[in-house]
PDB file of N, CA and C in Angstrom:
ATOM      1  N   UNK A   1      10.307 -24.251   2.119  1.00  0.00           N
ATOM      2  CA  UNK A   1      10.433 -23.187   1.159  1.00  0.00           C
ATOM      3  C   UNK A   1      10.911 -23.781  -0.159  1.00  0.00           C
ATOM      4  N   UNK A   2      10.347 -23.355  -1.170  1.00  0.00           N
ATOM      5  CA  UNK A   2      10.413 -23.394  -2.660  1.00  0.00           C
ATOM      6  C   UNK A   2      10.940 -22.363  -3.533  1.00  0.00           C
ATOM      7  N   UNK A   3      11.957 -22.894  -4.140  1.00  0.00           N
ATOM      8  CA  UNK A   3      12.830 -21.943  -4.930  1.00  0.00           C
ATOM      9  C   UNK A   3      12.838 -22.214  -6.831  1.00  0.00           C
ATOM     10  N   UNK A   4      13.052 -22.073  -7.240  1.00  0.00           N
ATOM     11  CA  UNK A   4      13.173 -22.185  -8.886  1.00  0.00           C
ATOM     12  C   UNK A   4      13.579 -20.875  -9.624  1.00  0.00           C
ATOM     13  N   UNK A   5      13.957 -20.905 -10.718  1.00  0.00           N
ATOM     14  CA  UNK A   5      14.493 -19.916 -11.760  1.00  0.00           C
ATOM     15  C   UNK A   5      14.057 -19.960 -12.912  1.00  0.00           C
ATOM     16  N   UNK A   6      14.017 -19.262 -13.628  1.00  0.00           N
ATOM     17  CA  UNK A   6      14.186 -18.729 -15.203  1.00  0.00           C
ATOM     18  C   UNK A   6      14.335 -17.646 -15.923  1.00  0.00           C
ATOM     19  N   UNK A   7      15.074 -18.116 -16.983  1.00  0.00           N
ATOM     20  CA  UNK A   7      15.814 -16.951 -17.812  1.00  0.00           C
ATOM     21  C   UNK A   7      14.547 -16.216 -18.709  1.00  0.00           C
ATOM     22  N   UNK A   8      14.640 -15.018 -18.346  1.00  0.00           N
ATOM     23  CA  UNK A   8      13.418 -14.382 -18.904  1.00  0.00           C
ATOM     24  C   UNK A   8      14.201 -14.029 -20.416  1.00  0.00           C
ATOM     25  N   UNK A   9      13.933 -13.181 -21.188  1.00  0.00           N
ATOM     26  CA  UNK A   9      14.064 -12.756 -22.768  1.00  0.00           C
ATOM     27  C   UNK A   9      15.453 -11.103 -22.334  1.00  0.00           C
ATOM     28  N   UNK A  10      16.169 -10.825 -22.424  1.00  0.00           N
ATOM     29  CA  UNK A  10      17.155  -9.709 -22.200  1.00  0.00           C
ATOM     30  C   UNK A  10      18.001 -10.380 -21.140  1.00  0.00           C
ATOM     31  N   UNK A  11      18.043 -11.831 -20.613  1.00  0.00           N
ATOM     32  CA  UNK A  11      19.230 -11.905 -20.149  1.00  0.00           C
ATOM     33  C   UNK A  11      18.538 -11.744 -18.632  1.00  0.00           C
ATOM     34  N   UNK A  12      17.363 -11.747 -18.198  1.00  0.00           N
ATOM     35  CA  UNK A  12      16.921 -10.878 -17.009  1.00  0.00           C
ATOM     36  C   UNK A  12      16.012 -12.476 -15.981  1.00  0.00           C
ATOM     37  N   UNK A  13      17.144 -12.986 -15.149  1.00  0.00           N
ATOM     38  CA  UNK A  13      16.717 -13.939 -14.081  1.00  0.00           C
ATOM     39  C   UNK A  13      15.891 -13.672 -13.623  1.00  0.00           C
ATOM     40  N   UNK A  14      14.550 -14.706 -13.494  1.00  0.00           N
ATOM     41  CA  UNK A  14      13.189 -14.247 -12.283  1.00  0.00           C
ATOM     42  C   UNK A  14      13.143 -15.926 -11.371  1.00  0.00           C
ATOM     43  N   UNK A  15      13.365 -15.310 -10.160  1.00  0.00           N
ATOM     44  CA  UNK A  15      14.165 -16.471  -9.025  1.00  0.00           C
ATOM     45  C   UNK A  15      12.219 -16.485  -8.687  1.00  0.00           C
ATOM     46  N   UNK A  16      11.716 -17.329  -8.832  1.00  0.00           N
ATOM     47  CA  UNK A  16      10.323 -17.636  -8.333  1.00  0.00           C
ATOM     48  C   UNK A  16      10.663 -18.156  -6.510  1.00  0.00           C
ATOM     49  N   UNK A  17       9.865 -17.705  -5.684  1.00  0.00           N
ATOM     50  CA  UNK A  17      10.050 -18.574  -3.836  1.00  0.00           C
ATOM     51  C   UNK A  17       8.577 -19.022  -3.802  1.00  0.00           C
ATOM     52  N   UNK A  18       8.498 -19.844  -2.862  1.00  0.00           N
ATOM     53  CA  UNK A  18       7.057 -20.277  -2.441  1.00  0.00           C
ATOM     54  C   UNK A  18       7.516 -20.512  -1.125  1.00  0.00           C
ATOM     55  N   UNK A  19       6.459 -20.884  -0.432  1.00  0.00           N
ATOM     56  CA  UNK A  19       6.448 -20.710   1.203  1.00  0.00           C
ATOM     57  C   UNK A  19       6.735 -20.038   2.192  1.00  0.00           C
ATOM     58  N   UNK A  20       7.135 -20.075   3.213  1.00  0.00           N
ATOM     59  CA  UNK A  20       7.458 -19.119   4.202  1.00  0.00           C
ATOM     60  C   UNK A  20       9.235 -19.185   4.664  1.00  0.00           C
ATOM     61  N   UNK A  21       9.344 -17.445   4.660  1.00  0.00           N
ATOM     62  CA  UNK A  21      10.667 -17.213   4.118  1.00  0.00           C
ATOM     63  C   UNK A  21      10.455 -16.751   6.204  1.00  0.00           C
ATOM     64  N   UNK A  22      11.294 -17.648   6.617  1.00  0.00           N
ATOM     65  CA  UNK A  22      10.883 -17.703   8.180  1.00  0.00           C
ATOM     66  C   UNK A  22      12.374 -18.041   8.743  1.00  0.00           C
ATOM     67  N   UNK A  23      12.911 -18.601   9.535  1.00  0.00           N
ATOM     68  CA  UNK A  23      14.316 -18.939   9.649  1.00  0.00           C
ATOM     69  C   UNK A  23      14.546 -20.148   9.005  1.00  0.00           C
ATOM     70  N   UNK A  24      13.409 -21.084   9.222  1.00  0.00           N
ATOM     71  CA  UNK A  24      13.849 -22.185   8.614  1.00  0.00           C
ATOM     72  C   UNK A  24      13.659 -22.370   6.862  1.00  0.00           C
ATOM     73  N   UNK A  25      12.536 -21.944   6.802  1.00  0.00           N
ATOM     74  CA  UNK A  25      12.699 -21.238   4.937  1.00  0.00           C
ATOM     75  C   UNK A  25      13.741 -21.055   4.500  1.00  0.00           C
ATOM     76  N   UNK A  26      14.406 -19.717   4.979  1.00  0.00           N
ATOM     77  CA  UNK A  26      15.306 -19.261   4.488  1.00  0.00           C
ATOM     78  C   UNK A  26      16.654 -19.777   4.228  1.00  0.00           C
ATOM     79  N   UNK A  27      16.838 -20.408   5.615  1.00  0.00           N
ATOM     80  CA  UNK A  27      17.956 -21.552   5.377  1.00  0.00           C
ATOM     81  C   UNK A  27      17.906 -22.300   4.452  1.00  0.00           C
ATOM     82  N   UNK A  28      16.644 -23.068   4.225  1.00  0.00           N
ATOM     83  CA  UNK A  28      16.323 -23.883   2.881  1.00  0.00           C
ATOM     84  C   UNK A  28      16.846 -23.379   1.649  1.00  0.00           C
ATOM     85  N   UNK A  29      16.877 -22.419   1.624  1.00  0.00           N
ATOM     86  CA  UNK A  29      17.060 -21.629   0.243  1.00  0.00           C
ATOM     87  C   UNK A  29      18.444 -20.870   0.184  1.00  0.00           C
ATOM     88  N   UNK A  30      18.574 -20.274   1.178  1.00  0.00           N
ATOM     89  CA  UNK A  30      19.843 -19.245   1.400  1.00  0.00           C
ATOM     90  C   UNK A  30      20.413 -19.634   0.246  1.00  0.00           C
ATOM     91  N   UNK A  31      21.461 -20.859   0.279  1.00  0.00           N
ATOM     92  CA  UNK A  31      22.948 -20.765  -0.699  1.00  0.00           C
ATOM     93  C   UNK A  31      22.330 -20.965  -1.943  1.00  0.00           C
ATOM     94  N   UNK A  32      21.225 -21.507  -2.353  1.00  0.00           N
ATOM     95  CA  UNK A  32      20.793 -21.698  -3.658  1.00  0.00           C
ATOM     96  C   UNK A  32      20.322 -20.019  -4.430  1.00  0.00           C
ATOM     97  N   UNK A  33      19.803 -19.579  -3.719  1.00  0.00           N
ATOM     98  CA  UNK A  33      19.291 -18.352  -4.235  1.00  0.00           C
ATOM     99  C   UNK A  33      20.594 -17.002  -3.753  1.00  0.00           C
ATOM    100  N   UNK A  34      21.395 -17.361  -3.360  1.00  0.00           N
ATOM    101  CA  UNK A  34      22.490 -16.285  -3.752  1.00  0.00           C
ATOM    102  C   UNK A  34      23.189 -16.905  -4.781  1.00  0.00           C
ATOM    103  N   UNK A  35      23.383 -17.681  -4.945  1.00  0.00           N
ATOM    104  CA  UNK A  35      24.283 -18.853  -5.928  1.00  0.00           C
ATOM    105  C   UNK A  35      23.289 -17.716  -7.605  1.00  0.00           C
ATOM    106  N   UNK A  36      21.817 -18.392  -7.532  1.00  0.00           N
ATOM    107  CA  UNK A  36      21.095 -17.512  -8.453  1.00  0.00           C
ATOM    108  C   UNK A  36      21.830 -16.672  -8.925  1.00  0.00           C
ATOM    109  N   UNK A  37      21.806 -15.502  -7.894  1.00  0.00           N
ATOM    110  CA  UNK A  37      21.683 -14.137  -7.960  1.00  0.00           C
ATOM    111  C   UNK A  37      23.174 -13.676  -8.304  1.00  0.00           C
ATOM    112  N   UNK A  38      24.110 -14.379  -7.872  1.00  0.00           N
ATOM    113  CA  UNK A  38      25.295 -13.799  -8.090  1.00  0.00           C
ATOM    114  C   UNK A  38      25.879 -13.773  -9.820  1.00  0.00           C
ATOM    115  N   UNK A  39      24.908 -15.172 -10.893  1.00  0.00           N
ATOM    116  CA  UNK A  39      25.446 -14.937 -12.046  1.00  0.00           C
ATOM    117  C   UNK A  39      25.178 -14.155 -12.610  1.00  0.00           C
ATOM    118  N   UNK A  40      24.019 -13.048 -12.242  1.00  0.00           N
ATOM    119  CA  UNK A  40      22.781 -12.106 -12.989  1.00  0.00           C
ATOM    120  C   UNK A  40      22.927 -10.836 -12.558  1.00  0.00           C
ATOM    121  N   UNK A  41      22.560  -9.805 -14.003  1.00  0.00           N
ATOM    122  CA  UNK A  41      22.820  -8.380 -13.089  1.00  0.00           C
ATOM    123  C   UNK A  41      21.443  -7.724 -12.987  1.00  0.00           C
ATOM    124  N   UNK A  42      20.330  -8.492 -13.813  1.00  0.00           N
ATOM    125  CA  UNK A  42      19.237  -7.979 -13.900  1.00  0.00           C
ATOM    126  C   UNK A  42      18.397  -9.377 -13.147  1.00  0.00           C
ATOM    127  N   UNK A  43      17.532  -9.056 -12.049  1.00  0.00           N
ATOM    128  CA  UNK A  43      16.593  -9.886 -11.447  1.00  0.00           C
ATOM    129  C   UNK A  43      15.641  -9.667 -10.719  1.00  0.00           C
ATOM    130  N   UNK A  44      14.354 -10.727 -10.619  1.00  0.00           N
ATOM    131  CA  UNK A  44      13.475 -10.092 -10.546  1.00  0.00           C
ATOM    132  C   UNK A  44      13.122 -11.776  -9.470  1.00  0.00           C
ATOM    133  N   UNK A  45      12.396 -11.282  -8.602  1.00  0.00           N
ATOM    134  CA  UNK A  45      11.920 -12.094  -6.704  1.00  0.00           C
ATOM    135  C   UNK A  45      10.696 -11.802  -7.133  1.00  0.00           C
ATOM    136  N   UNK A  46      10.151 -12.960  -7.401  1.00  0.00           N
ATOM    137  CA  UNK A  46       9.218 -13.313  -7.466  1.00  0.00           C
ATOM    138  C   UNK A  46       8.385 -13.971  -6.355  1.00  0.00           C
ATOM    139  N   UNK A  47       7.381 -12.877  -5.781  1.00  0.00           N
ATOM    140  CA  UNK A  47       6.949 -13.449  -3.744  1.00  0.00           C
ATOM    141  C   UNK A  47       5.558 -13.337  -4.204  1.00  0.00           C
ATOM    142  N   UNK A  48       5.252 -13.989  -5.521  1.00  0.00           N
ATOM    143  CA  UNK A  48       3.649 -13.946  -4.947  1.00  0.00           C
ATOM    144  C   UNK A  48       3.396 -14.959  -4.726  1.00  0.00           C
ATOM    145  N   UNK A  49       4.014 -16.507  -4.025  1.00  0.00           N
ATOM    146  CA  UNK A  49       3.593 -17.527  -3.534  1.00  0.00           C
ATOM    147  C   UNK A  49       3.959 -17.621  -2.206  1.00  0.00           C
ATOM    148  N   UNK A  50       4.515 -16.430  -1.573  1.00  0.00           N
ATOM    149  CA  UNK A  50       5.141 -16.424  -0.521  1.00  0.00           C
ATOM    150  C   UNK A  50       4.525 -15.817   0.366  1.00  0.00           C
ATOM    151  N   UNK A  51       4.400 -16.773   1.659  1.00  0.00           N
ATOM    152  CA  UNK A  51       3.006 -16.436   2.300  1.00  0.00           C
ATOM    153  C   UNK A  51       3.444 -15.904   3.842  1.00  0.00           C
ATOM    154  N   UNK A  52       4.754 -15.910   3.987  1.00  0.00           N
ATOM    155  CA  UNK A  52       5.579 -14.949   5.528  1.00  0.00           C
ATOM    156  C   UNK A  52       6.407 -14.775   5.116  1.00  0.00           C
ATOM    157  N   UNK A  53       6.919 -13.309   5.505  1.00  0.00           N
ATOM    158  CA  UNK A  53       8.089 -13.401   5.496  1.00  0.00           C
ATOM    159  C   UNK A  53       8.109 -12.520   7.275  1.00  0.00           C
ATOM    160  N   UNK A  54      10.049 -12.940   7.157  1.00  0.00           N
ATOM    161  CA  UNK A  54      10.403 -12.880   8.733  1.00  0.00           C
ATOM    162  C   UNK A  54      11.773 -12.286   8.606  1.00  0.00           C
ATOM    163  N   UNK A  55      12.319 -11.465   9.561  1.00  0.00           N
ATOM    164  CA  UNK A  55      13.193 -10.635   9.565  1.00  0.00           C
ATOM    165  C   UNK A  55      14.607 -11.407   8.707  1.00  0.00           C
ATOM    166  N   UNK A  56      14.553 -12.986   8.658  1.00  0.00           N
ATOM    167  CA  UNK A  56      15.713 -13.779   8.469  1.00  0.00           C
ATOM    168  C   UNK A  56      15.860 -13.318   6.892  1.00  0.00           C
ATOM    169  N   UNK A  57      14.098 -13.350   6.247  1.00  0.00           N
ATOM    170  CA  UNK A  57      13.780 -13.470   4.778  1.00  0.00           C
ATOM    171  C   UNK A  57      14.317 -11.888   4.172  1.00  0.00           C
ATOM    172  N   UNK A  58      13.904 -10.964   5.054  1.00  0.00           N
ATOM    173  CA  UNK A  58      14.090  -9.548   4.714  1.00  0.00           C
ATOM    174  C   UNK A  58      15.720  -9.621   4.194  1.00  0.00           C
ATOM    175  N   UNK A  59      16.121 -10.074   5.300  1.00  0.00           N
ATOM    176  CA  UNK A  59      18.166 -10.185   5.524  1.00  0.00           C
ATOM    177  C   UNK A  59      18.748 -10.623   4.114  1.00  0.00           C
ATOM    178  N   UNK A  60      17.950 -11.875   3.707  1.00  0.00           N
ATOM    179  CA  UNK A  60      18.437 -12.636   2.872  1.00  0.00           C
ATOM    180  C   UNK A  60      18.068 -11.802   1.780  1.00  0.00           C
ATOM    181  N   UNK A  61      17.229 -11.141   1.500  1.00  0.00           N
ATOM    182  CA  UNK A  61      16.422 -10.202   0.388  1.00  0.00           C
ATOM    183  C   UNK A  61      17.998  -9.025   0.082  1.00  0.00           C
ATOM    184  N   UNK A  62      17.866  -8.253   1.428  1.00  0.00           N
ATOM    185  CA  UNK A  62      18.792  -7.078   1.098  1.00  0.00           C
ATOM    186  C   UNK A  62      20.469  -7.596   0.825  1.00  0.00           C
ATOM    187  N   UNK A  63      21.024  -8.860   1.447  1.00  0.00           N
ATOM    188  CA  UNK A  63      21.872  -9.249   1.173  1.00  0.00           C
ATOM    189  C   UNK A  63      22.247  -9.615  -0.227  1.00  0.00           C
ATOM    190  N   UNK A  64      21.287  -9.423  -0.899  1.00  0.00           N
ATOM    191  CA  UNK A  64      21.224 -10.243  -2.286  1.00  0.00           C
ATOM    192  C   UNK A  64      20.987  -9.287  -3.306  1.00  0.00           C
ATOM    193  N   UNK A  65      20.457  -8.143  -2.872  1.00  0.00           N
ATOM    194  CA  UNK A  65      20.081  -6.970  -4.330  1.00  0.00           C
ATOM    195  C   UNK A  65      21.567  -6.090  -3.664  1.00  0.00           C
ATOM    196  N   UNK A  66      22.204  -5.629  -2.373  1.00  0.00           N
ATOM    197  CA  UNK A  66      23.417  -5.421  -1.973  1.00  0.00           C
ATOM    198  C   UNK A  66      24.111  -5.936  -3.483  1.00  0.00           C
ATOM    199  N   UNK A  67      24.048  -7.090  -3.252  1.00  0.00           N
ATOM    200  CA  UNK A  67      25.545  -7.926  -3.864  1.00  0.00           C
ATOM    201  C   UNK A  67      24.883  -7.403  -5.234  1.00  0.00           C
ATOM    202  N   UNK A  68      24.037  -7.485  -6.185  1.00  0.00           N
ATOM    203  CA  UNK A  68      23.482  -7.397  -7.507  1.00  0.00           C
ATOM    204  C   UNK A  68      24.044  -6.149  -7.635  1.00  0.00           C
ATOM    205  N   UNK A  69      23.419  -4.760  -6.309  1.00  0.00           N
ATOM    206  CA  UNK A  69      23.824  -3.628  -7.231  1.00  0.00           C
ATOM    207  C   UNK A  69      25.099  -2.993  -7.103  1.00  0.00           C
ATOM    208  N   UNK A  70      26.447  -3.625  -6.113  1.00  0.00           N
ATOM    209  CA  UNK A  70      27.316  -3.605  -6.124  1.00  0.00           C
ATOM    210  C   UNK A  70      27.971  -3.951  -7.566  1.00  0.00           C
ATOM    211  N   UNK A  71      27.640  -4.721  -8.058  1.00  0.00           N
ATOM    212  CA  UNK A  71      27.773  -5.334  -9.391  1.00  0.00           C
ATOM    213  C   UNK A  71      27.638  -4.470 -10.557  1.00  0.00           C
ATOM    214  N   UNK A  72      26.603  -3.330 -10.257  1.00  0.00           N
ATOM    215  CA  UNK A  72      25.838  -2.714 -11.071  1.00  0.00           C
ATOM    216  C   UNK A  72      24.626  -2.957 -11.846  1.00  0.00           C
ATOM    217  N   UNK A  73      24.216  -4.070 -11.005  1.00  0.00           N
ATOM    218  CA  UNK A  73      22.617  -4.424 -11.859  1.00  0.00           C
ATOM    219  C   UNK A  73      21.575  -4.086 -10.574  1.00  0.00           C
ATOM    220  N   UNK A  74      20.547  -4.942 -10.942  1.00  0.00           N
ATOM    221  CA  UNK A  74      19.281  -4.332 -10.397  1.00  0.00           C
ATOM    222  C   UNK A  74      18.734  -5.651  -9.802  1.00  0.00           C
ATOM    223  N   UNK A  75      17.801  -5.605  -8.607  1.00  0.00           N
ATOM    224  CA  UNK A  75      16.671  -6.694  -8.430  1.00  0.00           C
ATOM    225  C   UNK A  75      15.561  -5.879  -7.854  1.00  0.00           C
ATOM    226  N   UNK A  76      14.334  -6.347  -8.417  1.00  0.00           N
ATOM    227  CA  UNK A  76      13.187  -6.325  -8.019  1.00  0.00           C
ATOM    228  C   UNK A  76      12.504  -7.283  -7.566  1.00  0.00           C
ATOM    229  N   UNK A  77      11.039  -6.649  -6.420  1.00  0.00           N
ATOM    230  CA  UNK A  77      10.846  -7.506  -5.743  1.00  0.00           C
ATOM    231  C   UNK A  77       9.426  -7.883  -6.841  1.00  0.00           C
ATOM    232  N   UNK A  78       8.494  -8.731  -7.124  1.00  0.00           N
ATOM    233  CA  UNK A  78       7.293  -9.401  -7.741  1.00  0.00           C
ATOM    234  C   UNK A  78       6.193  -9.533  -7.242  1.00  0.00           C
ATOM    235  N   UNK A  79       4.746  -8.714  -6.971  1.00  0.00           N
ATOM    236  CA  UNK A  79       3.859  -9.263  -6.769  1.00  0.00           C
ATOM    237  C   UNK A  79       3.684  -9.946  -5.438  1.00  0.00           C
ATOM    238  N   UNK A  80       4.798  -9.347  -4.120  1.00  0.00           N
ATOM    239  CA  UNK A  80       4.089 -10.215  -2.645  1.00  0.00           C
ATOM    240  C   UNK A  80       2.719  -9.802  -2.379  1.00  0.00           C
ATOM    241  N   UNK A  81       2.141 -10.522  -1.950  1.00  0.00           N
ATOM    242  CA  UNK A  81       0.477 -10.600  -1.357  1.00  0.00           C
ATOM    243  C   UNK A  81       0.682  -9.529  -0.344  1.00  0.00           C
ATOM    244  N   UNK A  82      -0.660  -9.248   0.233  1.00  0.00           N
ATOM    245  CA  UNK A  82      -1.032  -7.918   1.217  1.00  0.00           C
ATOM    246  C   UNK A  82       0.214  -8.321   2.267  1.00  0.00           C
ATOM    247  N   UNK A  83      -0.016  -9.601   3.152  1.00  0.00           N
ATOM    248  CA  UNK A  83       0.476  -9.485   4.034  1.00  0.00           C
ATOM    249  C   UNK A  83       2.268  -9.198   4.188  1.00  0.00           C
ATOM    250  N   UNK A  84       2.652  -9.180   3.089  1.00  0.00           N
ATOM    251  CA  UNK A  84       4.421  -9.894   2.702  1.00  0.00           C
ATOM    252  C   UNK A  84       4.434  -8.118   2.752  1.00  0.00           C
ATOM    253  N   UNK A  85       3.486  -7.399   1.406  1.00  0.00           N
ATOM    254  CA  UNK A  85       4.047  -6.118   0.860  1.00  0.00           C
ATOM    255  C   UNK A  85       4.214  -5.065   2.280  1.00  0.00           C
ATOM    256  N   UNK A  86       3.230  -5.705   3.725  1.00  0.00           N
ATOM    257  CA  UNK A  86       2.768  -5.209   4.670  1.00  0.00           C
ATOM    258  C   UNK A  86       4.083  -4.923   5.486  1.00  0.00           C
ATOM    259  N   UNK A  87       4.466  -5.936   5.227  1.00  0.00           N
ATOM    260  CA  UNK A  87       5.987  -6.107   6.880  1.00  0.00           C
ATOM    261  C   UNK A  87       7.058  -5.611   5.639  1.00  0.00           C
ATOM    262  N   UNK A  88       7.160  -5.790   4.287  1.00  0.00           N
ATOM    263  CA  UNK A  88       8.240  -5.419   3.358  1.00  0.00           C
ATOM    264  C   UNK A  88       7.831  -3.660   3.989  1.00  0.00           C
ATOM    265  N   UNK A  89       6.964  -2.785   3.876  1.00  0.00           N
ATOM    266  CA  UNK A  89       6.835  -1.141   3.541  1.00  0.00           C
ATOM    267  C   UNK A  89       7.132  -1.289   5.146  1.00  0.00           C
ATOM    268  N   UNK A  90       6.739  -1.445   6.298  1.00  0.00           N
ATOM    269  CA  UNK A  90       6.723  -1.483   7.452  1.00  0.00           C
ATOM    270  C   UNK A  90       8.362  -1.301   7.887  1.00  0.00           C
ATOM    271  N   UNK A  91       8.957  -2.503   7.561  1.00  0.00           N
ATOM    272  CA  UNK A  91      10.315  -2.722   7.554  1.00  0.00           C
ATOM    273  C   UNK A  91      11.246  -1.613   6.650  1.00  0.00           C
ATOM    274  N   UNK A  92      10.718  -0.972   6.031  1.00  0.00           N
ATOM    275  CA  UNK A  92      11.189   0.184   4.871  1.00  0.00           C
ATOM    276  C   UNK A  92      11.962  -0.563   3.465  1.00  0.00           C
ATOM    277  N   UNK A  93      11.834  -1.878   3.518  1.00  0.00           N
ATOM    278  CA  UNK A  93      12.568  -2.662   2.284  1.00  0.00           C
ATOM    279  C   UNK A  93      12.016  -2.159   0.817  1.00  0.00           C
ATOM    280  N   UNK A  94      10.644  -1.214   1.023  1.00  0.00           N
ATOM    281  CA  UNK A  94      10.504  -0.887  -0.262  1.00  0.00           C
ATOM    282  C   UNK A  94      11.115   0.261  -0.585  1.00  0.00           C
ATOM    283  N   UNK A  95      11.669   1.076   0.344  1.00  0.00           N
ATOM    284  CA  UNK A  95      12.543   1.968  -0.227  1.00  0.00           C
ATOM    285  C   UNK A  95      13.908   1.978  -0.927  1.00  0.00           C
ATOM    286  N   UNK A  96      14.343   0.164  -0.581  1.00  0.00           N
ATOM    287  CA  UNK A  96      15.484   0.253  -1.020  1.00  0.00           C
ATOM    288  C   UNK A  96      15.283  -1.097  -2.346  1.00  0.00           C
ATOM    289  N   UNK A  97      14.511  -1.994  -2.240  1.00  0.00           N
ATOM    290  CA  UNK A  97      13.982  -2.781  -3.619  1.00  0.00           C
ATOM    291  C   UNK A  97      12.870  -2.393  -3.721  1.00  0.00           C
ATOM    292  N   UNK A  98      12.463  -1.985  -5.371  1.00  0.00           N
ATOM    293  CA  UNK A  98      11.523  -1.724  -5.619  1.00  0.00           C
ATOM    294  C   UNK A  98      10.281  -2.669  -5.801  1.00  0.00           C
ATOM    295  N   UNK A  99       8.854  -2.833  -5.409  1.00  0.00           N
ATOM    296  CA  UNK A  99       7.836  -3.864  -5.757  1.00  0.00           C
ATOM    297  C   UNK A  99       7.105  -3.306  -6.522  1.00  0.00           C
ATOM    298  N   UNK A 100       6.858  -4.305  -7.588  1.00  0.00           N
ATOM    299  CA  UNK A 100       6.115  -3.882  -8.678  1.00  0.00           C
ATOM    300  C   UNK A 100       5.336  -4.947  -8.946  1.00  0.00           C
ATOM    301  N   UNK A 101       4.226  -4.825  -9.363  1.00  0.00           N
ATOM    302  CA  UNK A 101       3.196  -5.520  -9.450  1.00  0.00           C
ATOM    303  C   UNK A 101       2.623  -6.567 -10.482  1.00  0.00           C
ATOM    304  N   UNK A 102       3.499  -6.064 -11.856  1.00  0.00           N
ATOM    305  CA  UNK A 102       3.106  -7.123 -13.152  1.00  0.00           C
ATOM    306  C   UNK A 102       4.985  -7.306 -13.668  1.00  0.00           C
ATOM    307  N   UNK A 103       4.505  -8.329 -14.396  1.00  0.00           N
ATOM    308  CA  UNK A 103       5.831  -8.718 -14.683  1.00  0.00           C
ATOM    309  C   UNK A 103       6.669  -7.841 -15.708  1.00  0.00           C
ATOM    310  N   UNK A 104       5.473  -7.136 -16.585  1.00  0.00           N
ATOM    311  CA  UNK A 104       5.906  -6.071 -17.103  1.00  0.00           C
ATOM    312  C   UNK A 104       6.579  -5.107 -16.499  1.00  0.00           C
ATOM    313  N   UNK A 105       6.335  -4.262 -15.518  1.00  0.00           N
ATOM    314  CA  UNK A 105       6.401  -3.349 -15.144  1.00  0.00           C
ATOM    315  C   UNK A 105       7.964  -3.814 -14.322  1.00  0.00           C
ATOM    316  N   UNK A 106       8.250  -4.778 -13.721  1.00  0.00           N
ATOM    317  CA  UNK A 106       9.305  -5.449 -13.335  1.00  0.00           C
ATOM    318  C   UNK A 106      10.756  -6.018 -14.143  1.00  0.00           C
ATOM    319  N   UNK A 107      10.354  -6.009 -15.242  1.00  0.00           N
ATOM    320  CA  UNK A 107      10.867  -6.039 -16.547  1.00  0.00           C
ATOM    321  C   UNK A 107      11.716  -4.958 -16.748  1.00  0.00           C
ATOM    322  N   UNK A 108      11.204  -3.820 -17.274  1.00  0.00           N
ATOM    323  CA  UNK A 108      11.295  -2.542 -17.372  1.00  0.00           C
ATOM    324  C   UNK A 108      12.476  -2.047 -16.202  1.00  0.00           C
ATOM    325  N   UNK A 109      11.980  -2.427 -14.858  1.00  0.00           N
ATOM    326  CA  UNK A 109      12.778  -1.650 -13.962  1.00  0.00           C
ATOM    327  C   UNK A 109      13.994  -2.714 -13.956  1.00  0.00           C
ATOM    328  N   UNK A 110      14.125  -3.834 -14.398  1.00  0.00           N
ATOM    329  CA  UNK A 110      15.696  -4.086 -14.381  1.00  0.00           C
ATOM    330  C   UNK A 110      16.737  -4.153 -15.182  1.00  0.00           C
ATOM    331  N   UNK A 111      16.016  -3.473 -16.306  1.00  0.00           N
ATOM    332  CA  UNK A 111      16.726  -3.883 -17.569  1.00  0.00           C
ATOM    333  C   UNK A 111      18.064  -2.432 -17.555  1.00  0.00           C
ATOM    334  N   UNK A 112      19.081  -2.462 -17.988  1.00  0.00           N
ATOM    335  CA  UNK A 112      19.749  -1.475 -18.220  1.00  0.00           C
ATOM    336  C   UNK A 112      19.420  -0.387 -18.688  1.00  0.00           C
TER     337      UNK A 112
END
């Protein structure tokens, strides 16, 4: 699993993942991508290179917009492919992070 960041324009983190967010993925990434998430109140998960996800990835997902909107900010999820958005609505994770489809539109929903 593949992780990276950047500071978008308003202050608004977009944590890019690649690969499969599986147990061992996730471990890969875990402390780096809460580490991310904890300096930012606006962010945006970027899963359109992300090609499984697995109950470990979901965990790590809600554990992480938890902590953001405890904070009072926001995360959104980016553009996962059929199969990701499939087990995300299945699992009900889109009821509680929102997926949005362009970066615009993702923008918008985290900004204050």
């Amino acid at each position: 699993m593949k992780i990276g960041s950047e500071t978008l324009d308003g202050d608004i983190l977009k944590i890019n993942l690649a690969g499969r967010m599986d147990v061992q993925g996730t471990r890969e990434i875990d402390t780096i991508f809460i580490g991310y998430a904890a300096s930012s109140q606006s962010v945006i998960v970027d899963l359109g290179a992300v090609d499984f996800l697995a109950s470990m990835g979901i965990r790590t997902l809600l554990l992480v917009a938890k902590a953001i909107s405890g904070r009072g900010g926001k995360l959104v999820l980016l553009n996962p492919d059929a199969n990701v958005t499939q087990i995300l609505e299945m699992a009900g994770i889109d009821t509680l992070i929102p997926i949005h489809r362009s970066l615009d539109e993702a923008r918008l929903a985290v900004v204050p």
